[in-house]
C-alpha atoms as a PDB file:
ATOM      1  CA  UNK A   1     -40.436  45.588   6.916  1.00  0.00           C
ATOM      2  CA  UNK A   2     -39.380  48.619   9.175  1.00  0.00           C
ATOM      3  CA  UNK A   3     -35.881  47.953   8.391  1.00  0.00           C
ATOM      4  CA  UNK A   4     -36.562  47.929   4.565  1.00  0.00           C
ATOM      5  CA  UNK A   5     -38.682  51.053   4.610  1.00  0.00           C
ATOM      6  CA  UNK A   6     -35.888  52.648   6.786  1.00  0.00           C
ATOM      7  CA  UNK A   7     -32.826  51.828   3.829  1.00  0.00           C
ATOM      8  CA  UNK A   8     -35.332  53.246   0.874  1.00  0.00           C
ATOM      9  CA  UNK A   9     -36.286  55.800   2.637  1.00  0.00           C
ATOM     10  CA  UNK A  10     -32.433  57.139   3.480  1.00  0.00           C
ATOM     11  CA  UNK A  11     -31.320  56.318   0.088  1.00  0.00           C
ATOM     12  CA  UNK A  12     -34.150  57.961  -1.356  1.00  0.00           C
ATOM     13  CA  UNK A  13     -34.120  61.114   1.143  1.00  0.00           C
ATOM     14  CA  UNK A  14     -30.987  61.382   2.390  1.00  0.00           C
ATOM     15  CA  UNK A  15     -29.434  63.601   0.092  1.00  0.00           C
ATOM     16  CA  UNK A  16     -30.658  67.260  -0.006  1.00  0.00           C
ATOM     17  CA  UNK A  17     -33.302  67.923  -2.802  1.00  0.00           C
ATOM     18  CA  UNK A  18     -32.485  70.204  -5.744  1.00  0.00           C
ATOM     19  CA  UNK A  19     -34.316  73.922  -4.471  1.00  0.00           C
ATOM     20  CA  UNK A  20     -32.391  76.123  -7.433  1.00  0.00           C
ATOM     21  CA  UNK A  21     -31.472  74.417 -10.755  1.00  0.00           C
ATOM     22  CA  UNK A  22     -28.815  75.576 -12.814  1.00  0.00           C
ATOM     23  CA  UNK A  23     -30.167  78.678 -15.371  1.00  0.00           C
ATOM     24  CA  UNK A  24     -27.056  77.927 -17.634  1.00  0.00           C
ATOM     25  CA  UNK A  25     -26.835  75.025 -19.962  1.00  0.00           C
ATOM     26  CA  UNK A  26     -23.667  72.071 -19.678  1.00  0.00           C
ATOM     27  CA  UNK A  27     -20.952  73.027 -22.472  1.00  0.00           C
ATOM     28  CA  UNK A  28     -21.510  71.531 -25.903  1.00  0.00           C
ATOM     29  CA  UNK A  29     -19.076  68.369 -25.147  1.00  0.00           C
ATOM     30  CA  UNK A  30     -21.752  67.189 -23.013  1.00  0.00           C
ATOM     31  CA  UNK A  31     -24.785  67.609 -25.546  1.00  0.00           C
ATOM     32  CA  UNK A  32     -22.155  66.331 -27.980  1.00  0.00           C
ATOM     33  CA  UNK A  33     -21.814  62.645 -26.242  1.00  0.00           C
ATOM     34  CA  UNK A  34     -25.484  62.776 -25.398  1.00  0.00           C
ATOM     35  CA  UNK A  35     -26.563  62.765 -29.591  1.00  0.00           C
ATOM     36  CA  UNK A  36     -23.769  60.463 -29.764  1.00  0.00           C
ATOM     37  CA  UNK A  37     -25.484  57.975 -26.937  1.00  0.00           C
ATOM     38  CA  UNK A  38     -28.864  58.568 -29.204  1.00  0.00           C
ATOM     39  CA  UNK A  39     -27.381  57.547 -32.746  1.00  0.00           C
ATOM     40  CA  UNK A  40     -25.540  54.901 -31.381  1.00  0.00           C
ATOM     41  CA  UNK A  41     -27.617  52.893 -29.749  1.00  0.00           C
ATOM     42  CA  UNK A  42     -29.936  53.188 -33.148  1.00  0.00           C
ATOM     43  CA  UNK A  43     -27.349  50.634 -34.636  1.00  0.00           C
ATOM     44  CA  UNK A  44     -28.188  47.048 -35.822  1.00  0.00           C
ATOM     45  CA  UNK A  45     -27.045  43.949 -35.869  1.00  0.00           C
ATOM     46  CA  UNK A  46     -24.511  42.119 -37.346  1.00  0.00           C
ATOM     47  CA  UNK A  47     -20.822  42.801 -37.428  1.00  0.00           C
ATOM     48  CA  UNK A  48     -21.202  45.700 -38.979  1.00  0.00           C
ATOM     49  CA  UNK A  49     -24.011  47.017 -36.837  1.00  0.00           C
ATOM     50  CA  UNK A  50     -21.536  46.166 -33.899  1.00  0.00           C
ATOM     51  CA  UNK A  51     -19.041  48.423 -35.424  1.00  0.00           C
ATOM     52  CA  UNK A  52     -21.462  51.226 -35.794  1.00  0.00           C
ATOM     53  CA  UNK A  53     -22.427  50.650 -32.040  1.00  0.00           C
ATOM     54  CA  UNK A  54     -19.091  50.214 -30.549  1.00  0.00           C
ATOM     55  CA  UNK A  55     -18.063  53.387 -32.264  1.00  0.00           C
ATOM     56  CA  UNK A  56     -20.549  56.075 -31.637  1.00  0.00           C
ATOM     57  CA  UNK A  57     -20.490  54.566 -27.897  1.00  0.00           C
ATOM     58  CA  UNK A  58     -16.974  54.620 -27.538  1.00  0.00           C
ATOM     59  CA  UNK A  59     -16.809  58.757 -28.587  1.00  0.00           C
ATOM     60  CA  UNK A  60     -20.115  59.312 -26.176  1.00  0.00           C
ATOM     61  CA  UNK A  61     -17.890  58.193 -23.180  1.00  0.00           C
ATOM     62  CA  UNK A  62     -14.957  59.644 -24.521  1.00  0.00           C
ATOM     63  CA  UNK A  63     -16.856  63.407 -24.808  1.00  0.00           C
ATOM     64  CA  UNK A  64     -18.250  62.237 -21.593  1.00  0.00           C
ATOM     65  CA  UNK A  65     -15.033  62.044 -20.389  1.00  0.00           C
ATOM     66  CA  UNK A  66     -13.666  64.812 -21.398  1.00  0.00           C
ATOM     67  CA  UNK A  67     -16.653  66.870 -20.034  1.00  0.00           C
ATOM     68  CA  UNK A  68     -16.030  65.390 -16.558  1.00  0.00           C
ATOM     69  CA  UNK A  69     -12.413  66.030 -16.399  1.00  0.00           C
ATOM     70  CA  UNK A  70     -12.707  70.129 -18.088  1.00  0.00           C
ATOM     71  CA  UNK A  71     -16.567  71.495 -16.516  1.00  0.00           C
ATOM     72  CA  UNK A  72     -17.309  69.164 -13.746  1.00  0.00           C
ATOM     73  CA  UNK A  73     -13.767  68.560 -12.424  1.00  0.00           C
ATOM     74  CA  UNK A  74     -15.294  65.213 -10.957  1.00  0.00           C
ATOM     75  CA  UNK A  75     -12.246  62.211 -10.881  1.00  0.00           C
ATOM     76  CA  UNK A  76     -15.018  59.536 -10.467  1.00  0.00           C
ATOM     77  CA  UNK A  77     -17.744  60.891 -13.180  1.00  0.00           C
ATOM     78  CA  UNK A  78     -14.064  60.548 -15.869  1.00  0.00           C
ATOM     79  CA  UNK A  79     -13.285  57.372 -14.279  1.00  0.00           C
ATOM     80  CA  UNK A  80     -16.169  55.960 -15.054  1.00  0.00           C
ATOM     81  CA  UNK A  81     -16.923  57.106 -18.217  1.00  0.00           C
ATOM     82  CA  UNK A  82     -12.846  56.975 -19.175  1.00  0.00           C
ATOM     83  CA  UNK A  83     -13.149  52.925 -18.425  1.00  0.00           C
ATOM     84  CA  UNK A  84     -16.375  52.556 -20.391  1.00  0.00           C
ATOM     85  CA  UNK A  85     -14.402  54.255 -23.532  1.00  0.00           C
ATOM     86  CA  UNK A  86     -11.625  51.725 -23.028  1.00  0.00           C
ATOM     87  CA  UNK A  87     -14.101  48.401 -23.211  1.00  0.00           C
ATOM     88  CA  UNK A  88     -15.725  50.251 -26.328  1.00  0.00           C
ATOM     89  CA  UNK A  89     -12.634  50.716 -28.112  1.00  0.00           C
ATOM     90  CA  UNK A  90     -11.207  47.128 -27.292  1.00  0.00           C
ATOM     91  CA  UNK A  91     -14.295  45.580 -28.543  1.00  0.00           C
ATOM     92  CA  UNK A  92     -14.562  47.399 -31.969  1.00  0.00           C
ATOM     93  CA  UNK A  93     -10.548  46.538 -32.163  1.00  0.00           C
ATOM     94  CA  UNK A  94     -12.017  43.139 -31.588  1.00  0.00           C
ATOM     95  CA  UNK A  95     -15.117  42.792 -34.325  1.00  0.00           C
ATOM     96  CA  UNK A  96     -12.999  44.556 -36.777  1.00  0.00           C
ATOM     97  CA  UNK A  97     -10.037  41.871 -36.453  1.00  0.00           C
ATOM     98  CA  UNK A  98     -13.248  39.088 -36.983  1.00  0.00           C
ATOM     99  CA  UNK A  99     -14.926  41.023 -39.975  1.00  0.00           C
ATOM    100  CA  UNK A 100     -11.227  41.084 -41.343  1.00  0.00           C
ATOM    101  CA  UNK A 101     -10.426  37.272 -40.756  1.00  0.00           C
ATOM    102  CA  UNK A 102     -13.376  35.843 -41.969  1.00  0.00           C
ATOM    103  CA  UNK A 103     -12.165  36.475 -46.071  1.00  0.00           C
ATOM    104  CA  UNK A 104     -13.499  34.398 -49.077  1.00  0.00           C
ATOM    105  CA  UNK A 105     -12.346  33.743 -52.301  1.00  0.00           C
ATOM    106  CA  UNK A 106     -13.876  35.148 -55.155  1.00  0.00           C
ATOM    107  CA  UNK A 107     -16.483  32.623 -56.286  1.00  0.00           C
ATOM    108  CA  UNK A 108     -17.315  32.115 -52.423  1.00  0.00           C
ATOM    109  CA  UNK A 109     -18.084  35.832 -51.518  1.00  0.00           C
ATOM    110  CA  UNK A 110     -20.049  35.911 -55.104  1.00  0.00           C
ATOM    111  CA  UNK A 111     -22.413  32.868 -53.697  1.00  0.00           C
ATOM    112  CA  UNK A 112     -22.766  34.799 -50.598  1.00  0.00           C
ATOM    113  CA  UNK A 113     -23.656  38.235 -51.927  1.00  0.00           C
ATOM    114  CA  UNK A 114     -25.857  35.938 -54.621  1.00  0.00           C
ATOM    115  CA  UNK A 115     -27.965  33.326 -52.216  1.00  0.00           C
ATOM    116  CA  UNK A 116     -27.175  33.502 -48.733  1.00  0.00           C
ATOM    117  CA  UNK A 117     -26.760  37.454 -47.549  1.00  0.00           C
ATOM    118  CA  UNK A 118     -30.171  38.052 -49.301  1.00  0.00           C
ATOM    119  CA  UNK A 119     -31.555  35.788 -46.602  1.00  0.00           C
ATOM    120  CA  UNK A 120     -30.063  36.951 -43.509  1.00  0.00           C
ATOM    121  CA  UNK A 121     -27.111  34.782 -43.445  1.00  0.00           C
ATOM    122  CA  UNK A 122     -24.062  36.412 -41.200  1.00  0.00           C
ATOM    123  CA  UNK A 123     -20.676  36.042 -42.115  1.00  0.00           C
ATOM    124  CA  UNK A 124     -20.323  34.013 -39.067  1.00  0.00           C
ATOM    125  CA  UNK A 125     -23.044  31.542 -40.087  1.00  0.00           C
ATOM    126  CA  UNK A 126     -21.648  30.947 -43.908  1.00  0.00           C
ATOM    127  CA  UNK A 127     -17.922  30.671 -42.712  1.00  0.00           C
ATOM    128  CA  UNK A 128     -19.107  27.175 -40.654  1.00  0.00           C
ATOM    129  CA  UNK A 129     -20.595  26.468 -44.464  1.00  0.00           C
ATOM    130  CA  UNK A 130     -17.593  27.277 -46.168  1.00  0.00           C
ATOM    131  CA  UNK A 131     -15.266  25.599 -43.744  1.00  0.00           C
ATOM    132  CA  UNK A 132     -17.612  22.336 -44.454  1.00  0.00           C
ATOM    133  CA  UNK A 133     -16.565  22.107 -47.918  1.00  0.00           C
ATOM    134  CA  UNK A 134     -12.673  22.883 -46.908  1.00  0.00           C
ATOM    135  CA  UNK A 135     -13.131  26.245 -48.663  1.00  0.00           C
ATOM    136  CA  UNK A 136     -12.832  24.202 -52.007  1.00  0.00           C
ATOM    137  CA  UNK A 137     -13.942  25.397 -55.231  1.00  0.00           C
ATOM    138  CA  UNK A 138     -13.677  22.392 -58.096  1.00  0.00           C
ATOM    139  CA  UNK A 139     -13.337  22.615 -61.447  1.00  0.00           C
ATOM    140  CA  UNK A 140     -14.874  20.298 -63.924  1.00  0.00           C
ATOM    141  CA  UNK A 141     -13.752  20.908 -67.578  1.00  0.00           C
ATOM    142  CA  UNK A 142     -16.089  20.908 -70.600  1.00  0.00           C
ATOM    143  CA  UNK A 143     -18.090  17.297 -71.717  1.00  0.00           C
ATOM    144  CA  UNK A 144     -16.771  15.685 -68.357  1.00  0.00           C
ATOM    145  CA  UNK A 145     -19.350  14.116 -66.117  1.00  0.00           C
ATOM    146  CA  UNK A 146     -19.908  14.810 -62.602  1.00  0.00           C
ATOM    147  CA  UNK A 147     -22.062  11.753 -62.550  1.00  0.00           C
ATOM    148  CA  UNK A 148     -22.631   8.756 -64.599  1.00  0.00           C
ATOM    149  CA  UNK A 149     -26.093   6.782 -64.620  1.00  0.00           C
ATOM    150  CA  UNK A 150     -25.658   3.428 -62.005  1.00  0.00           C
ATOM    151  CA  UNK A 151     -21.972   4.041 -61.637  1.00  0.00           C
ATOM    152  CA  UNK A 152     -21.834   7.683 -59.663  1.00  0.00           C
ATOM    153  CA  UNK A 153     -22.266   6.770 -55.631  1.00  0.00           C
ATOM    154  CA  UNK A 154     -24.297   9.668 -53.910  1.00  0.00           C
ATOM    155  CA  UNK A 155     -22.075  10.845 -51.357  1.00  0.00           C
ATOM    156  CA  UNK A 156     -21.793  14.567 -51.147  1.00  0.00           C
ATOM    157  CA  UNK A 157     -23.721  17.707 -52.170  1.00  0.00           C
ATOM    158  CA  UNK A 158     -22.749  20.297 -54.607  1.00  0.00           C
ATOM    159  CA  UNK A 159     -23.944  23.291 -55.671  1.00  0.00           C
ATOM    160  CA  UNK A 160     -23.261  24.636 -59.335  1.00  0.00           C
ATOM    161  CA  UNK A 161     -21.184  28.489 -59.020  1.00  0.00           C
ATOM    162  CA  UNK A 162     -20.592  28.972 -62.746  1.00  0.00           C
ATOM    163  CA  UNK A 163     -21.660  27.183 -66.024  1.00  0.00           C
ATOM    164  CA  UNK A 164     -23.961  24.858 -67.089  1.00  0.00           C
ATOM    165  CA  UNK A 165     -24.548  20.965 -66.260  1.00  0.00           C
ATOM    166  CA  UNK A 166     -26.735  18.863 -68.656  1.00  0.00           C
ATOM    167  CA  UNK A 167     -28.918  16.348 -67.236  1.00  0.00           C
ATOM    168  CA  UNK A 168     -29.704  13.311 -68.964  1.00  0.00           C
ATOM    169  CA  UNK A 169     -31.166   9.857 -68.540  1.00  0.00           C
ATOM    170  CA  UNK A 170     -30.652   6.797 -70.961  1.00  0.00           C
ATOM    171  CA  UNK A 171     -29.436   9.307 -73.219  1.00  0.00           C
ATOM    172  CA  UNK A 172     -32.499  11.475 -73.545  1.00  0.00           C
ATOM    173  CA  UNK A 173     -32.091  15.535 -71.947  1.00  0.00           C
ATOM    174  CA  UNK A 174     -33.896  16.312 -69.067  1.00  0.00           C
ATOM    175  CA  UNK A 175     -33.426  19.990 -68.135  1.00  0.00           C
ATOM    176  CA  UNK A 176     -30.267  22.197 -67.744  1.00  0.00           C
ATOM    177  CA  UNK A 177     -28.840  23.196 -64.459  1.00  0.00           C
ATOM    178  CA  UNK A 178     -27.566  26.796 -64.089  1.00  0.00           C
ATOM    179  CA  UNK A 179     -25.196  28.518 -61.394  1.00  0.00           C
ATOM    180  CA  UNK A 180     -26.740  28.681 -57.919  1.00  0.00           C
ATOM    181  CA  UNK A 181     -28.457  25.374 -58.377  1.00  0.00           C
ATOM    182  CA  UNK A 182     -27.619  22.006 -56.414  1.00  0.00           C
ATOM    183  CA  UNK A 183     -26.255  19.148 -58.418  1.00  0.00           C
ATOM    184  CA  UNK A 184     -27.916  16.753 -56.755  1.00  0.00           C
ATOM    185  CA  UNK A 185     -30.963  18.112 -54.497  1.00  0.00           C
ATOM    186  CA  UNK A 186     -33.031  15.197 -55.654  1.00  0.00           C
ATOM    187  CA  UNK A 187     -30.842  12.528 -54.963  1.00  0.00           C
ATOM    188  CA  UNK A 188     -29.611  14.032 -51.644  1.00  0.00           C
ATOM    189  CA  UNK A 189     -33.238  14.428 -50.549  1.00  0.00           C
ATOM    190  CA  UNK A 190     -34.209  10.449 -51.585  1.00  0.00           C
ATOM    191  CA  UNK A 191     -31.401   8.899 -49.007  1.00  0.00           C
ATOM    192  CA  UNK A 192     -31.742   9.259 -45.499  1.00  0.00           C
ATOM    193  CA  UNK A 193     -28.202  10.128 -43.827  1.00  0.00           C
ATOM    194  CA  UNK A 194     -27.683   6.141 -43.231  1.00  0.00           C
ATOM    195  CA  UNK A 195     -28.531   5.591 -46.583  1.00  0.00           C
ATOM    196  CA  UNK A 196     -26.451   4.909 -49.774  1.00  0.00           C
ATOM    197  CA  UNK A 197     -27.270   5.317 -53.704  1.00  0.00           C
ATOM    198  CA  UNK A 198     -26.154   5.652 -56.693  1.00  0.00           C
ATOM    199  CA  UNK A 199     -26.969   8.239 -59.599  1.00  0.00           C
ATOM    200  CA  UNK A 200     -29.882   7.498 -61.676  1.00  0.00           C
ATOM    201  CA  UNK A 201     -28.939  10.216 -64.510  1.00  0.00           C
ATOM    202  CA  UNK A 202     -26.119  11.409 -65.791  1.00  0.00           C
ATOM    203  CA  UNK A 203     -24.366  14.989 -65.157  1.00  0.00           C
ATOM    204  CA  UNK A 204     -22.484  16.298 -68.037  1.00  0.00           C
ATOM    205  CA  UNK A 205     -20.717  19.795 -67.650  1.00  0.00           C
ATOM    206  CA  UNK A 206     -21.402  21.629 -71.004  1.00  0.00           C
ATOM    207  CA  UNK A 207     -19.009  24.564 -70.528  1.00  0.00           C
ATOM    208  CA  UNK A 208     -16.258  24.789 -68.237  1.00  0.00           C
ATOM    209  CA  UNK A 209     -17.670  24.564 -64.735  1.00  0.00           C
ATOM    210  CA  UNK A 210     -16.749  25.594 -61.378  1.00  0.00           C
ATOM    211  CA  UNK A 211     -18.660  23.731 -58.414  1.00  0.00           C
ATOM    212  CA  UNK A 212     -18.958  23.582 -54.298  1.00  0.00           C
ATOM    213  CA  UNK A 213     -19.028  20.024 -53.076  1.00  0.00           C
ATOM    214  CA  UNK A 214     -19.834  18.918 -49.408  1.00  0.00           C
ATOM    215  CA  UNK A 215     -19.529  15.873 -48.006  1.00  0.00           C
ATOM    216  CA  UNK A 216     -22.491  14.215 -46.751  1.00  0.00           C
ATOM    217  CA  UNK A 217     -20.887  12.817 -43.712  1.00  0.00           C
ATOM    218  CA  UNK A 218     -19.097  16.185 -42.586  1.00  0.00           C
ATOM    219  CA  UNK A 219     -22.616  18.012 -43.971  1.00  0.00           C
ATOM    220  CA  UNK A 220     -25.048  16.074 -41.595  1.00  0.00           C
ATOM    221  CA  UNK A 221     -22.263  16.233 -38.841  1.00  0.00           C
ATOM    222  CA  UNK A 222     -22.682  20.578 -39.555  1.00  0.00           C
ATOM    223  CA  UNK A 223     -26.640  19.900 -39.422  1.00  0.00           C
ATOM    224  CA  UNK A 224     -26.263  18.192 -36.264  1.00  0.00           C
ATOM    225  CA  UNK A 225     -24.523  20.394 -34.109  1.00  0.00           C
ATOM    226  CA  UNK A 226     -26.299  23.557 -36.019  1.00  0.00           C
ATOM    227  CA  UNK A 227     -30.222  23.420 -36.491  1.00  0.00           C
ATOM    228  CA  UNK A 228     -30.281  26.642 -37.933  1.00  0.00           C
ATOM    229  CA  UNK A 229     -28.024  25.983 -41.109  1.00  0.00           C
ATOM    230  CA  UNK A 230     -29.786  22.570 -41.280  1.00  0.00           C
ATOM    231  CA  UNK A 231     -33.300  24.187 -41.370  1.00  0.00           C
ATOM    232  CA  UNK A 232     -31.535  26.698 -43.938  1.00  0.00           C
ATOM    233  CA  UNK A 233     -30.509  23.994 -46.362  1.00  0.00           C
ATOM    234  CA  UNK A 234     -33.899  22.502 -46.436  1.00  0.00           C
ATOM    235  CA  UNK A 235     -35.336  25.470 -47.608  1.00  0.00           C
ATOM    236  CA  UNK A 236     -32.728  25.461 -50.654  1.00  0.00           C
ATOM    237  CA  UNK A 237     -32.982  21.960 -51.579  1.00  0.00           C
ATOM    238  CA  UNK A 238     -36.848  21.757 -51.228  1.00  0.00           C
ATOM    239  CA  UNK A 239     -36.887  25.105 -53.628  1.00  0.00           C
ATOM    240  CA  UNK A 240     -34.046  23.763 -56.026  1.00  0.00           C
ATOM    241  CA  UNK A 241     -36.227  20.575 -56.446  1.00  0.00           C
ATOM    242  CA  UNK A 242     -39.015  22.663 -57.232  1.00  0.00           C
ATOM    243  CA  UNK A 243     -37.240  24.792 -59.767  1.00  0.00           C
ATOM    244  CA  UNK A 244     -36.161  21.058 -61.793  1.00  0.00           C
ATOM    245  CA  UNK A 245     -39.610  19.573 -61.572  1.00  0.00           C
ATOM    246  CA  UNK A 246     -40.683  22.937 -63.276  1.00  0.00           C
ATOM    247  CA  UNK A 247     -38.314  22.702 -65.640  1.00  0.00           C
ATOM    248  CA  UNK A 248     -39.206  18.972 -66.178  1.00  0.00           C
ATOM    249  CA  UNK A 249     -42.924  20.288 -66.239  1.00  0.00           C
ATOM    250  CA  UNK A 250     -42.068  22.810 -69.565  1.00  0.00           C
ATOM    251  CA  UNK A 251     -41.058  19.755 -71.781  1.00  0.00           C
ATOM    252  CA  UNK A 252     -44.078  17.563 -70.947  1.00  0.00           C
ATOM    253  CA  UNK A 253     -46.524  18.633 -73.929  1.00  0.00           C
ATOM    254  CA  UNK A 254     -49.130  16.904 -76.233  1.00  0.00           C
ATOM    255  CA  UNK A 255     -50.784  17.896 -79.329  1.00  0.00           C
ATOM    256  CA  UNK A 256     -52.625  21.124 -79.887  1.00  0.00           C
ATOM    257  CA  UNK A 257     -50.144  22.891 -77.907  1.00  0.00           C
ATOM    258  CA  UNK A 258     -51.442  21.818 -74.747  1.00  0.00           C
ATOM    259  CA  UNK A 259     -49.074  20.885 -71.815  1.00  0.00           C
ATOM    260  CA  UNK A 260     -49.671  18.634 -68.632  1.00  0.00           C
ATOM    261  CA  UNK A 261     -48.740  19.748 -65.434  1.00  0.00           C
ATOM    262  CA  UNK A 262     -46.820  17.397 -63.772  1.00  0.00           C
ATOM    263  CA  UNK A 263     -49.177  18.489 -59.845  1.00  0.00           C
ATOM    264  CA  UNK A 264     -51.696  17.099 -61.616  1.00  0.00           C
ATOM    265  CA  UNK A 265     -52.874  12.958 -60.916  1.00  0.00           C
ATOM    266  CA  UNK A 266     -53.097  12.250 -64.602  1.00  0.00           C
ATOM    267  CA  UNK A 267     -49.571  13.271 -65.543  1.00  0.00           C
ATOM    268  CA  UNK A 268     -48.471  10.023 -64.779  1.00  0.00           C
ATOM    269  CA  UNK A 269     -50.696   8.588 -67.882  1.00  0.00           C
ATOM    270  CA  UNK A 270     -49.274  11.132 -70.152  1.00  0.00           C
ATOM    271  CA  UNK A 271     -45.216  10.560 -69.151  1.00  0.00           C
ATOM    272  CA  UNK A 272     -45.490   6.659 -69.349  1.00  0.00           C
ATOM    273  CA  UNK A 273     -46.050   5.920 -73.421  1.00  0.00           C
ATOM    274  CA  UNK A 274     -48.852   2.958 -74.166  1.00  0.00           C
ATOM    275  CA  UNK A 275     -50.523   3.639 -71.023  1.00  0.00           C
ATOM    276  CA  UNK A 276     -54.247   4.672 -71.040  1.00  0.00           C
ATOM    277  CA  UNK A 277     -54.942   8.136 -70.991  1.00  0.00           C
ATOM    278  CA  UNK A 278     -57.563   8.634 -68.123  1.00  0.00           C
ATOM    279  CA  UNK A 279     -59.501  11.977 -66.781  1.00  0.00           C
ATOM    280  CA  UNK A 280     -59.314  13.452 -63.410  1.00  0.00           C
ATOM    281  CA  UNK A 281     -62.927  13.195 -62.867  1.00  0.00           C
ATOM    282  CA  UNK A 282     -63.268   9.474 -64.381  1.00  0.00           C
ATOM    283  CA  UNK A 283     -60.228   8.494 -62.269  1.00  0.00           C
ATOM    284  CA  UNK A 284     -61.960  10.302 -58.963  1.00  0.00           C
ATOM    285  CA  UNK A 285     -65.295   8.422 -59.744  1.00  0.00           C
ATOM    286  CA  UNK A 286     -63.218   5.124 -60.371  1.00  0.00           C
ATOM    287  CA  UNK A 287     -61.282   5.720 -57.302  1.00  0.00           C
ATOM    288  CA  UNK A 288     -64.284   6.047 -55.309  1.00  0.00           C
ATOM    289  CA  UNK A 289     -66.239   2.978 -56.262  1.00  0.00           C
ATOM    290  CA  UNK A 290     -63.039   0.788 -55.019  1.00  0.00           C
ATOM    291  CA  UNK A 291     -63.439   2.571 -51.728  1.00  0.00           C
ATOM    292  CA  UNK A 292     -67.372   0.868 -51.564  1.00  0.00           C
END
């Protein structure tokens, strides 16, 4: 303990104590890298919040510098300060060269700016995304299908960038799918990853379409080694599956203008023709004498 209290106390009164401080102020270089310390280190995240950073930084310890080497004539103070401009500079040299490298095409950086940036995604994050799909946008021309009824295997996802898919079963429409939406969010959610399937409706482009297609293999292979974009495209296929069975809901309608909603028990009665039409609160009371 002696020993201890002997090293803090020699570094901590071993050099002569301030008796007159200086009356003058340091030169404005020096009040200069100080605001520039403040404002930089206000920056955010991101590579474009590491740009901001890197850059205020690197002309703090530059002024720094400059004040060391002009009004305190101190080699070690612009050493110091001279080295920590250098590792500033290299690394905004270095995020600028990876903002510039990761590039999109046109229909890629629209779903970006569209879906994903208004969620957080970085660049970063949605390049492992696009690289997944091989950076691939396909076309699909006018009254071609994407997927035919008990032909179509289920083995990839897309995701609709421009025009519109029809959706049809036996013939009879179902709803529309618009740009942003997945192609296939119910049938990719239905199959566990050893699974296989095949298409139960029928996907018919009815403009000229352009589409993002992943396969499932390479997709749950992404999902594996990244739980964050896996957690992320849950969140889109469990709301795109919400936005169809909505849509589905707005075409379910009887007489007298009145229209079922498909979260409700009895909607089941009302989709199936021939079968019974029963109540909520009969079918409770039914479903509770069974249970005695």
């Amino acid at each position: 303990m002696g020993e201890n209290e002997s090293f803090w106390e020699s570094l901590i009164y071993a050099h002569p104590t301030c008796v007159a401080w200086k009356q003058e102020a340091e030169g404005s270089i020096y009040h200069l890298a100080s605001i520039l310390f403040i404002v930089g280190f206000m920056g955010g995240s991101g590579f474009f919040g590491l740009l901001y950073v890197f850059s205020l930084l690197g002309l703090g310890f530059l002024c720094s510098s400059v004040w060391a080497w002009l009004d305190v004539c101190a080699a070690d103070i612009f050493s110091w300060n001279f080295v920590l401009f250098v590792i500033c500079f290299i690394q905004f040299i270095y995020v600028t060269y990876q903002v510039r490298s990761v590039s999109f095409e046109k229909e890629f950086q629209e779903l970006y700016s569209s879906l994903f940036q208004p969620l957080g995604i970085s660049l970063t994050v949605f390049r492992k995304i696009v690289l997944c799909c091989d950076a691939e946008v396909v076309t699909l021309e006018k009254e071609h299908c994407y997927a035919m009824q008990g032909k179509t295997p289920i083995d990839k996802l897309s995701m609709l960038v421009s025009g519109r898919i029809r959706v049809t079963v036996d013939g009879e429409f179902l709803h529309y799918i618009f740009p942003l939406q997945f192609l296939d969010s119910p049938e990719w959610d239905s199959l566990r990853p050893t699974e296989e399937g095949i298409f139960q409706v029928t996907l018919t482009a009815e403009t000229d379409c352009r589409y993002v297609a992943w396969r499932r293999k390479k997709l749950y292979l992404l999902f594996a080694k990244h739980r964050f974009i896996s957690r992320l495209f849950s969140i889109l296929i469990g709301s795109d599956i919400a936005d169809k069975l909505y849509a589905l809901n707005d075409r379910v309608h009887v007489g007298k203008g009145l229209r079922y909603d498909i979260r409700l028990p009895n909607y089941y009665q009302v989709a199936v023709p021939g079968t019974p039409r029963v109540q909520p609160a009969e079918q409770l009371v039914s479903n509770s004498r069974q249970k005695h």
